[in-house]
N, C-alpha and C. Protein backbone atom coordinates (compact mmCIF):
# COMPACT_ATOMS: atom_id res chain seq x y z
N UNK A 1 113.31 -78.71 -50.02
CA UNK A 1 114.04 -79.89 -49.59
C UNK A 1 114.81 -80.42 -50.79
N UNK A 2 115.42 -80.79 -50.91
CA UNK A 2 116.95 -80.94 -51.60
C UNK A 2 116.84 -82.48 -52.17
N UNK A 3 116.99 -83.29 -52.99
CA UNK A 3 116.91 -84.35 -53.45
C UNK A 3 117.37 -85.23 -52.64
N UNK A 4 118.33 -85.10 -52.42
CA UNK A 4 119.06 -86.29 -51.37
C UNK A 4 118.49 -86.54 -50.15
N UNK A 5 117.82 -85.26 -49.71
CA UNK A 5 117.18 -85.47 -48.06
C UNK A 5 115.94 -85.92 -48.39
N UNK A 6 115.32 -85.68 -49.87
CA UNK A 6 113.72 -86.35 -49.65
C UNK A 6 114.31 -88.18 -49.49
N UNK A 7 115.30 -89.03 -50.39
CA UNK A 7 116.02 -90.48 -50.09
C UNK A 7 116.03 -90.75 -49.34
N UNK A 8 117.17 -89.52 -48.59
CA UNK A 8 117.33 -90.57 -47.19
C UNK A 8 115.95 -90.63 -46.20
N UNK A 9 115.20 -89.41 -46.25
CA UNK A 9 113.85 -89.66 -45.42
C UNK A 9 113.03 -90.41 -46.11
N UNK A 10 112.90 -91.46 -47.30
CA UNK A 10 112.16 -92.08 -47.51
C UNK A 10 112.64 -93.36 -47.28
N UNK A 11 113.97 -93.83 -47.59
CA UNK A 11 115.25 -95.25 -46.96
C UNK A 11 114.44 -95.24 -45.49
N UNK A 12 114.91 -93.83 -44.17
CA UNK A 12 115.06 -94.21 -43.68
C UNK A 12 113.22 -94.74 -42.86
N UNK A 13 112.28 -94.03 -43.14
CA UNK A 13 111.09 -94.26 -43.29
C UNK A 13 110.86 -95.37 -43.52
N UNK A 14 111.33 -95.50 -44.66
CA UNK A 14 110.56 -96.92 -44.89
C UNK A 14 110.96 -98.17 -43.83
N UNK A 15 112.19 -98.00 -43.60
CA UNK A 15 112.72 -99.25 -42.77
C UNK A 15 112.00 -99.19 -41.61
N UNK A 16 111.61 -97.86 -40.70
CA UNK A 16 111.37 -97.74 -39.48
C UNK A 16 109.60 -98.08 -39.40
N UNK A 17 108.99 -98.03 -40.91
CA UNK A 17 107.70 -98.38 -40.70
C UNK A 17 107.33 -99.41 -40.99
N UNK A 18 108.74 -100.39 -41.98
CA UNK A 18 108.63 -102.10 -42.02
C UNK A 18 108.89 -102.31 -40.44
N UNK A 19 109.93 -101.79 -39.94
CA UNK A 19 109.88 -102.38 -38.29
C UNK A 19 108.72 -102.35 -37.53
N UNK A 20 108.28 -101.29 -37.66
CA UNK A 20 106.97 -101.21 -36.28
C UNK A 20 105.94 -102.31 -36.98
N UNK A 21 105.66 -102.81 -38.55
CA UNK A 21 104.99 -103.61 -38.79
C UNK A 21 104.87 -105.08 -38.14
N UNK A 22 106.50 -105.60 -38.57
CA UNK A 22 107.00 -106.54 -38.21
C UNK A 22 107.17 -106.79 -36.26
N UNK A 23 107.67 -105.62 -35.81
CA UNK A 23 107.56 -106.10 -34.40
C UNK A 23 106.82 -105.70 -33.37
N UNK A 24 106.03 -104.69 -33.90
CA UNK A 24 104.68 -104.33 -32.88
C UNK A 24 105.08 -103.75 -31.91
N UNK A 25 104.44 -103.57 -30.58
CA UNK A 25 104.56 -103.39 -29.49
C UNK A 25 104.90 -101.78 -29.23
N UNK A 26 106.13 -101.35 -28.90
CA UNK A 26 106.82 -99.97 -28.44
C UNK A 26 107.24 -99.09 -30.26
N UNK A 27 107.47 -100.57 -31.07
CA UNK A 27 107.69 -100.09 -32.47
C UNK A 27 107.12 -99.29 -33.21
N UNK A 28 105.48 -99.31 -32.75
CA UNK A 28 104.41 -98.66 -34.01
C UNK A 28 104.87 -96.92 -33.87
N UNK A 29 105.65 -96.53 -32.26
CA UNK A 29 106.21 -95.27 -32.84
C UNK A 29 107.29 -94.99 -34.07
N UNK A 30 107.67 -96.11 -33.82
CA UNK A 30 109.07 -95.71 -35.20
C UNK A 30 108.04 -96.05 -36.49
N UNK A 31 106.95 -96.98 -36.60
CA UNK A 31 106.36 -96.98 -37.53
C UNK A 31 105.44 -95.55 -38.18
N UNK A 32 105.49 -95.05 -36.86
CA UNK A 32 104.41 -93.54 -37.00
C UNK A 32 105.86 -92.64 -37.81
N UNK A 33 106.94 -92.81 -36.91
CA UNK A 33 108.03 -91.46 -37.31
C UNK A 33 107.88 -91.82 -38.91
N UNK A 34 107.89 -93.11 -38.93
CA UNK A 34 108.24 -93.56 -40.37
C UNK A 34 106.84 -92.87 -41.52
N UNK A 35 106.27 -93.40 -41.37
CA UNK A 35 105.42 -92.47 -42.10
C UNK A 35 105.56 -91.19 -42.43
N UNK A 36 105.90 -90.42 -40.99
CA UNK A 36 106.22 -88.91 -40.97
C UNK A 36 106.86 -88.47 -42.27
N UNK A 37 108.52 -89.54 -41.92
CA UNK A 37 109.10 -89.49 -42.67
C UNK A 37 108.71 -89.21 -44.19
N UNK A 38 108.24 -90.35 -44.50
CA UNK A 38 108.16 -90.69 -46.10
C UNK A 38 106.76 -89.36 -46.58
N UNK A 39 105.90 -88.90 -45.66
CA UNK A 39 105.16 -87.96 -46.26
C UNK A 39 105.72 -86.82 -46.36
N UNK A 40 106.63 -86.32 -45.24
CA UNK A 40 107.57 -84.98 -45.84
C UNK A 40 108.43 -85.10 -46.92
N UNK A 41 108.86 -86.59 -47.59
CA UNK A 41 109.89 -86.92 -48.45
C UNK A 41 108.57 -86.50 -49.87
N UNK A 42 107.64 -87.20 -49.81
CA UNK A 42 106.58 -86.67 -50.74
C UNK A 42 105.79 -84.95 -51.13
N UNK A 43 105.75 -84.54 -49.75
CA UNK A 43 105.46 -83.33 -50.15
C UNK A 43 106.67 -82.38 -50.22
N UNK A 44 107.58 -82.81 -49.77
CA UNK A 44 108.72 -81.57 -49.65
C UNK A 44 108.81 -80.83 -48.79
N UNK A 45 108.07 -80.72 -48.29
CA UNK A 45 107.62 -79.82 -46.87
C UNK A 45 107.94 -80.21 -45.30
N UNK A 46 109.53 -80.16 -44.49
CA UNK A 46 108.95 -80.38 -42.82
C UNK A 46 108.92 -79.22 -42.27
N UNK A 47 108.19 -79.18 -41.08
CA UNK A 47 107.81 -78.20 -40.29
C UNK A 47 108.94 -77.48 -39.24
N UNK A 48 109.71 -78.81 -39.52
CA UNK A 48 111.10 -78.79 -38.01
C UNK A 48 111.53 -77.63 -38.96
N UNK A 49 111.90 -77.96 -39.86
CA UNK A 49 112.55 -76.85 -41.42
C UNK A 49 112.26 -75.64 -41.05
N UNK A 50 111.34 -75.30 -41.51
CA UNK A 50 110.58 -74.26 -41.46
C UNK A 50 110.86 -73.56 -40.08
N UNK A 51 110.46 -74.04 -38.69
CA UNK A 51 110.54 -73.56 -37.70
C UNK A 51 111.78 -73.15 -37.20
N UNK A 52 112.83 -73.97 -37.86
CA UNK A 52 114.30 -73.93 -37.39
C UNK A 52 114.85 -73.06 -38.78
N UNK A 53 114.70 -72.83 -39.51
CA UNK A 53 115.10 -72.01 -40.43
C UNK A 53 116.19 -72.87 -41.18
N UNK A 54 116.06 -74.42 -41.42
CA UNK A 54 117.16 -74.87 -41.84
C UNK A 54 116.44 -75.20 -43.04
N UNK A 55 117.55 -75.23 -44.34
CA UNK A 55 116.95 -75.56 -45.47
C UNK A 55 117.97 -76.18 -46.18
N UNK A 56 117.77 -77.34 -46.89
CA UNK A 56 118.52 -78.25 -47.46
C UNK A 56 118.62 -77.80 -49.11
N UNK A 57 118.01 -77.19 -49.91
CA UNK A 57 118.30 -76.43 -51.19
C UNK A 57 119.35 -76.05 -51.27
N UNK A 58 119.76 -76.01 -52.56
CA UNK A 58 120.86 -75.44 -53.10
C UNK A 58 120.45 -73.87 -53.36
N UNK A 59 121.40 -72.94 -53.36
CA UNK A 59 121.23 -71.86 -53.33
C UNK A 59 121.14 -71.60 -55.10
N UNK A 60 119.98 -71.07 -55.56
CA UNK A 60 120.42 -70.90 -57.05
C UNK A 60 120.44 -69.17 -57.16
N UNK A 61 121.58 -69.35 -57.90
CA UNK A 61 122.10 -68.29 -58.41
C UNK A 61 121.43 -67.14 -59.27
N UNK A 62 121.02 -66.13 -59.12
CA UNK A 62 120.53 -65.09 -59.79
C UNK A 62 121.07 -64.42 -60.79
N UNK A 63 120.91 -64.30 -62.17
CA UNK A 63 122.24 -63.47 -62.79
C UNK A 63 121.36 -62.48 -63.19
N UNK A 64 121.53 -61.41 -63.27
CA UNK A 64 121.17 -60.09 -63.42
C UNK A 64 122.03 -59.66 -65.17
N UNK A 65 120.99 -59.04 -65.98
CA UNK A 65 121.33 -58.60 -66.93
C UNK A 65 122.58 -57.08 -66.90
């Protein structure tokens, strides 16, 4: 996972798990996504990734002698 995507999944995490705090009710799912969020931003690791074959890394370059 790529620097910028662990940010924005931790920005957007965090906001969605201050919401479900603050307004309860139908929210505590966005509070759950939110979590989701911010623990794949910590380990580096989502599963959607993985399963979908999408990967946010930069490709690094190999140079061969």
């Amino acid at each position: 996972m790529a620097w910028w995507d662990a940010i924005i999944r931790v920005l957007i995490g965090s906001i969605l798990a201050w919401l479900g705090m603050e307004k309860g009710g139908a929210w505590i799912i966005a509070q759950i996504l939110g979590i989701v969020l911010i623990l794949t931003a910590i380990f580096g690791f989502c599963p959607l990734y993985k399963i979908t074959g999408i990967s946010t890394k930069e490709q690094q370059e190999t140079q061969t002698a």
